[in-house]
PDB file of N, CA and C in Angstrom:
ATOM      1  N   UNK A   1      16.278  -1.605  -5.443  1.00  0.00           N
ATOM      2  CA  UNK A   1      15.950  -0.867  -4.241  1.00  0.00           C
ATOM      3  C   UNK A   1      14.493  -1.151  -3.856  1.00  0.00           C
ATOM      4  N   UNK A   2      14.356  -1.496  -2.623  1.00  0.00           N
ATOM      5  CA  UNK A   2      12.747  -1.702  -2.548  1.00  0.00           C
ATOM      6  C   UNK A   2      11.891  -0.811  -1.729  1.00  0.00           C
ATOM      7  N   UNK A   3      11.057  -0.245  -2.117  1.00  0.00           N
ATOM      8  CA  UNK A   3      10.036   0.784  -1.584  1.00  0.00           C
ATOM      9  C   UNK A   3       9.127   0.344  -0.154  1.00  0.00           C
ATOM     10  N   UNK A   4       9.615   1.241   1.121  1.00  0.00           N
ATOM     11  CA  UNK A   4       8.799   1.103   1.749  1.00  0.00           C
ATOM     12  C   UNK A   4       8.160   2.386   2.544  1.00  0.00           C
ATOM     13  N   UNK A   5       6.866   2.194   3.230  1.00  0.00           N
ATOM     14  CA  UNK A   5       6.011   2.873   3.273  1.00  0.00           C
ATOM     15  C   UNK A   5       5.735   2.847   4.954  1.00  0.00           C
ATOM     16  N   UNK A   6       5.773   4.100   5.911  1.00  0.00           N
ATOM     17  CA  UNK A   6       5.390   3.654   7.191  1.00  0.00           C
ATOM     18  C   UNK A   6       4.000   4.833   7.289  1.00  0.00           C
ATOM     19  N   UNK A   7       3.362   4.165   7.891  1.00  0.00           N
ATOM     20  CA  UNK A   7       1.606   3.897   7.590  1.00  0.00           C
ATOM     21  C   UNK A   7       1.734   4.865   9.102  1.00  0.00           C
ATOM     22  N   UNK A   8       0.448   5.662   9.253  1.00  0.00           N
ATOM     23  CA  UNK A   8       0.162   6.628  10.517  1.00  0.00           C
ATOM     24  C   UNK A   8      -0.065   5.656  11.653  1.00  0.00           C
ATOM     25  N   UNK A   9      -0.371   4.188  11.429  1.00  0.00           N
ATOM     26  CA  UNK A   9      -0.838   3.850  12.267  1.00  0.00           C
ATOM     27  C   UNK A   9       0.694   3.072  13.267  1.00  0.00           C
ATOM     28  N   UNK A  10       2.070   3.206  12.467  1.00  0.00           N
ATOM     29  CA  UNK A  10       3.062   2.373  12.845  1.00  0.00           C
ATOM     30  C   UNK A  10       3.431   1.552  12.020  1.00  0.00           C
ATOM     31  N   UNK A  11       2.298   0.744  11.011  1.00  0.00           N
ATOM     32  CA  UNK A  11       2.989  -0.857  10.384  1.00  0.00           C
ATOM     33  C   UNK A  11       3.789  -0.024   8.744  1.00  0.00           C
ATOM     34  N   UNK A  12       4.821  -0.605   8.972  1.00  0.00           N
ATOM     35  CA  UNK A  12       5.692  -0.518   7.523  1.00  0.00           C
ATOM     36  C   UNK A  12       5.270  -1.697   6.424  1.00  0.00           C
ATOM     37  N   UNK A  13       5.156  -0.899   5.746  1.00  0.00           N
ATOM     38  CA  UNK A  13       4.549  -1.749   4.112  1.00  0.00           C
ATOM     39  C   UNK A  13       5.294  -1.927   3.386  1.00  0.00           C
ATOM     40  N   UNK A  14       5.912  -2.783   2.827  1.00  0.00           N
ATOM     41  CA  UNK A  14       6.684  -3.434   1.919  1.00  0.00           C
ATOM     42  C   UNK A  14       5.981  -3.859   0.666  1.00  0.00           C
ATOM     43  N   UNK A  15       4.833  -4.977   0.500  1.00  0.00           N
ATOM     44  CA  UNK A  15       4.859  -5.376  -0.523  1.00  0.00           C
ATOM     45  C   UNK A  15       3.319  -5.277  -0.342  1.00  0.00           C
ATOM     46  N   UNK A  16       2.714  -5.460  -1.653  1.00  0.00           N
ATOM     47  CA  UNK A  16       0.801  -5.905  -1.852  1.00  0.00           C
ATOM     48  C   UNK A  16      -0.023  -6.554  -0.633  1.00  0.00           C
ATOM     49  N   UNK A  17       0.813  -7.354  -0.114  1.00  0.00           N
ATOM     50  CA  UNK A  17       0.193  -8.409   0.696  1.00  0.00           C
ATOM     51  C   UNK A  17       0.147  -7.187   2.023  1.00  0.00           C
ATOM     52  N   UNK A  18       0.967  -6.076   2.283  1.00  0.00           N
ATOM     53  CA  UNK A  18       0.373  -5.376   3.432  1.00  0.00           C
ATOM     54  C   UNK A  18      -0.822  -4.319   3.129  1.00  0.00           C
ATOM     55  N   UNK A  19      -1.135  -4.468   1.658  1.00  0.00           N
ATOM     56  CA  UNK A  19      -2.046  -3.148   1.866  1.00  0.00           C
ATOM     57  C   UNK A  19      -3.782  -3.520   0.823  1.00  0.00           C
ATOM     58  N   UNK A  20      -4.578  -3.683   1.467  1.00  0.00           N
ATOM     59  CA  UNK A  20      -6.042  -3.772   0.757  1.00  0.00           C
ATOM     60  C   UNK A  20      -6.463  -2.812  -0.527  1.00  0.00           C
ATOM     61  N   UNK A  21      -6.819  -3.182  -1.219  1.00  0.00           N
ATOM     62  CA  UNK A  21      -7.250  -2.552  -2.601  1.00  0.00           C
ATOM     63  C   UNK A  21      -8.766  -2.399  -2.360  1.00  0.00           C
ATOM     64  N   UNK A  22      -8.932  -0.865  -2.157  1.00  0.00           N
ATOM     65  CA  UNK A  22     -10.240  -0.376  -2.506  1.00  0.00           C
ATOM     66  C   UNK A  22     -11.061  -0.362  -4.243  1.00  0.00           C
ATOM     67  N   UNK A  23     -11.896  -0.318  -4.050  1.00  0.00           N
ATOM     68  CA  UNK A  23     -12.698  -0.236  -5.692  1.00  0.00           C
ATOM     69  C   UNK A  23     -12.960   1.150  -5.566  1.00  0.00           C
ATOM     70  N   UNK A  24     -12.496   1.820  -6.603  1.00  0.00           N
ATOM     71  CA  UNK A  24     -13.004   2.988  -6.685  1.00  0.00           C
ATOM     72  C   UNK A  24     -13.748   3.702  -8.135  1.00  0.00           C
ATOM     73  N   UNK A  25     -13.912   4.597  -8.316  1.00  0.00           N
ATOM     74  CA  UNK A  25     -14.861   5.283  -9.107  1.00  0.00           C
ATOM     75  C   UNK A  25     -13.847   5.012 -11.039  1.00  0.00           C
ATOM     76  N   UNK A  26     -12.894   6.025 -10.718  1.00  0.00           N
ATOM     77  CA  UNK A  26     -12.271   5.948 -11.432  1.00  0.00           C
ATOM     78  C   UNK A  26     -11.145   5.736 -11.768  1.00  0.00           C
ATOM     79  N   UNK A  27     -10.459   4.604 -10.619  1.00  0.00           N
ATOM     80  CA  UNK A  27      -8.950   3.689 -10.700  1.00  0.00           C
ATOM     81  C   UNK A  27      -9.043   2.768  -9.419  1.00  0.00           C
ATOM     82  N   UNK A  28      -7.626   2.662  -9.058  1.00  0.00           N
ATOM     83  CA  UNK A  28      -7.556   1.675  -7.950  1.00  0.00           C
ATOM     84  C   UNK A  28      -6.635   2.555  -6.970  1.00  0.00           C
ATOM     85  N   UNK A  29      -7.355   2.174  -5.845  1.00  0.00           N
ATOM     86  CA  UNK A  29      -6.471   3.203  -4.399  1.00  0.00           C
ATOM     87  C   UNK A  29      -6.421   1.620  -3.217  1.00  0.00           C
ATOM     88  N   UNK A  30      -5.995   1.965  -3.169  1.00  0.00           N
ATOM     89  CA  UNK A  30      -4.678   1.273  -1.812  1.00  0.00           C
ATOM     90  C   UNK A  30      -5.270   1.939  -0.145  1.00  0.00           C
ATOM     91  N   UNK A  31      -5.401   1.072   0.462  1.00  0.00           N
ATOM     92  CA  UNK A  31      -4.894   1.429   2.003  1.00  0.00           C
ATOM     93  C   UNK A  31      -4.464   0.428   2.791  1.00  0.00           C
ATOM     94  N   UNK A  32      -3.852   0.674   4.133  1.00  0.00           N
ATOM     95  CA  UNK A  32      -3.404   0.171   5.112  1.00  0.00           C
ATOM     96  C   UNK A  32      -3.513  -1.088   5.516  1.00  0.00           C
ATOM     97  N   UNK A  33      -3.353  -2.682   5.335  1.00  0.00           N
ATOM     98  CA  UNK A  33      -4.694  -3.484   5.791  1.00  0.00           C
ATOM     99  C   UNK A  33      -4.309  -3.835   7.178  1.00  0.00           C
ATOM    100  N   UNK A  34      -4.009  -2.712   7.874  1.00  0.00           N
ATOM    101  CA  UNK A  34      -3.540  -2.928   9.540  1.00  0.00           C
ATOM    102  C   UNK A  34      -5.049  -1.689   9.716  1.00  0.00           C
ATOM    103  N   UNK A  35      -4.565   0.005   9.490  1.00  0.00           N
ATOM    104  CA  UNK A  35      -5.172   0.076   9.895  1.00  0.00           C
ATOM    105  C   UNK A  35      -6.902   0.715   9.015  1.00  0.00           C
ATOM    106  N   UNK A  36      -6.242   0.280   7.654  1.00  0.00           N
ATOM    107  CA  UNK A  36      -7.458   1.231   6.829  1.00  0.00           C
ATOM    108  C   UNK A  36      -7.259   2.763   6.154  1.00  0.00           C
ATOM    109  N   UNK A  37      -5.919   3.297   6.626  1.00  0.00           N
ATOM    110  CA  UNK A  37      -5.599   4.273   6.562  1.00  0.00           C
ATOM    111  C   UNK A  37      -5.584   4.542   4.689  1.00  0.00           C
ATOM    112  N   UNK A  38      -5.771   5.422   3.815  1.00  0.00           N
ATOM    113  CA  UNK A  38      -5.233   5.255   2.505  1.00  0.00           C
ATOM    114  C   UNK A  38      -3.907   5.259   2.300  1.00  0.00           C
ATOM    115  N   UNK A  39      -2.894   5.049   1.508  1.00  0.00           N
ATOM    116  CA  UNK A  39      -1.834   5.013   1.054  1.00  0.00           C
ATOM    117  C   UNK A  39      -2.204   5.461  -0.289  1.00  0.00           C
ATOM    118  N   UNK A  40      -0.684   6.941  -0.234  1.00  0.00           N
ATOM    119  CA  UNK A  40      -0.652   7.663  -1.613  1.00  0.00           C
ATOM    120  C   UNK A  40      -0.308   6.921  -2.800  1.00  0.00           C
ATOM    121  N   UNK A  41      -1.420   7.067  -3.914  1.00  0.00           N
ATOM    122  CA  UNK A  41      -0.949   6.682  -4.775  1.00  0.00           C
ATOM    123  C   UNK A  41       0.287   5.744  -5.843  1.00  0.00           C
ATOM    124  N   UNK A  42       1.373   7.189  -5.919  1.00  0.00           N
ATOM    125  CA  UNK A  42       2.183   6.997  -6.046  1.00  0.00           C
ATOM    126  C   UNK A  42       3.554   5.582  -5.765  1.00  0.00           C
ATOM    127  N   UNK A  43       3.432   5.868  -4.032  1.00  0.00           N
ATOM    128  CA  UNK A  43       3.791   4.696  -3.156  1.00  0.00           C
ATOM    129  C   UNK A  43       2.837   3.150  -3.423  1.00  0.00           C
ATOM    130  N   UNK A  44       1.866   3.330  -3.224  1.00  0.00           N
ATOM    131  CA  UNK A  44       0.915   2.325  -3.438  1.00  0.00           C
ATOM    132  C   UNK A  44       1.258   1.140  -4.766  1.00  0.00           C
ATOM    133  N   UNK A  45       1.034   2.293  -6.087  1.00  0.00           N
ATOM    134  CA  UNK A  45       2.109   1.775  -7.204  1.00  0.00           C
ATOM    135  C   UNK A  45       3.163   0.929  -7.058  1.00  0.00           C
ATOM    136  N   UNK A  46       3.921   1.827  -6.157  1.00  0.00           N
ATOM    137  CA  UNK A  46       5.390   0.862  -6.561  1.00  0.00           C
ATOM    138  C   UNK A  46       5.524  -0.611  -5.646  1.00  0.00           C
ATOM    139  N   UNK A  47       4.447  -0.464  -4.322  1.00  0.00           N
ATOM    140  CA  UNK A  47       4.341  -1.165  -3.036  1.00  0.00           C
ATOM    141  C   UNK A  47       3.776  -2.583  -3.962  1.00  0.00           C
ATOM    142  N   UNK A  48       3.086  -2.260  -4.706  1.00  0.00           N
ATOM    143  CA  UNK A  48       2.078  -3.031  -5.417  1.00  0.00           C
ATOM    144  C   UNK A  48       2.561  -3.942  -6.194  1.00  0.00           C
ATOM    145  N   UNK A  49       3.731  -3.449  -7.223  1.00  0.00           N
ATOM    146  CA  UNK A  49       4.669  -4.641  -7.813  1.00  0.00           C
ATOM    147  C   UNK A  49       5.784  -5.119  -6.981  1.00  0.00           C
ATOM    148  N   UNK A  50       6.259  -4.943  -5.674  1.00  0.00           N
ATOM    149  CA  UNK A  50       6.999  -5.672  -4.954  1.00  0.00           C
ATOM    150  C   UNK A  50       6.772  -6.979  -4.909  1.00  0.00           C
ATOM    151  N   UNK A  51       7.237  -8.180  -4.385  1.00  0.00           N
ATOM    152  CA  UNK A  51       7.311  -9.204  -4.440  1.00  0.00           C
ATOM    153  C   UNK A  51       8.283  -9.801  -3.170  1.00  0.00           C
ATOM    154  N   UNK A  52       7.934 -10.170  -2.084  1.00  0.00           N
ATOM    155  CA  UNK A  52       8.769 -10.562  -1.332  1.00  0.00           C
ATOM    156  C   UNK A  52       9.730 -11.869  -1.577  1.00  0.00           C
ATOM    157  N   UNK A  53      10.859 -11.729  -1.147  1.00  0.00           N
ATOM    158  CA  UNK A  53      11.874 -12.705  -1.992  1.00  0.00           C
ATOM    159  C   UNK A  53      11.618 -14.227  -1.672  1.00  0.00           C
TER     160      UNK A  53
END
């Protein structure tokens, strides 16, 4: 089943390649790379090991 994610700004996220990796303090957080928006955690995770076929 593959996890997807629709972002405030409109773009649906499927895999790593839609979403920028922030550096953060104490892990790694995810957002939008349309519009910057963050993406929860959780989602981010699973968005993150996708792999488009």
């Amino acid at each position: 089943m593959t996890t997807t994610y629709e972002c405030l700004c409109g773009a649906t996220l499927r895999y790593r390649q839609d979403m920028t990796r922030e550096r953060g303090g104490t892990g790694r957080t995810w957002s939008c790379s349309d519009c910057g928006t963050p993406v929860p955690g959780m989602v981010a995770e699973r968005l993150s090991h996708q792999h488009p076929s």
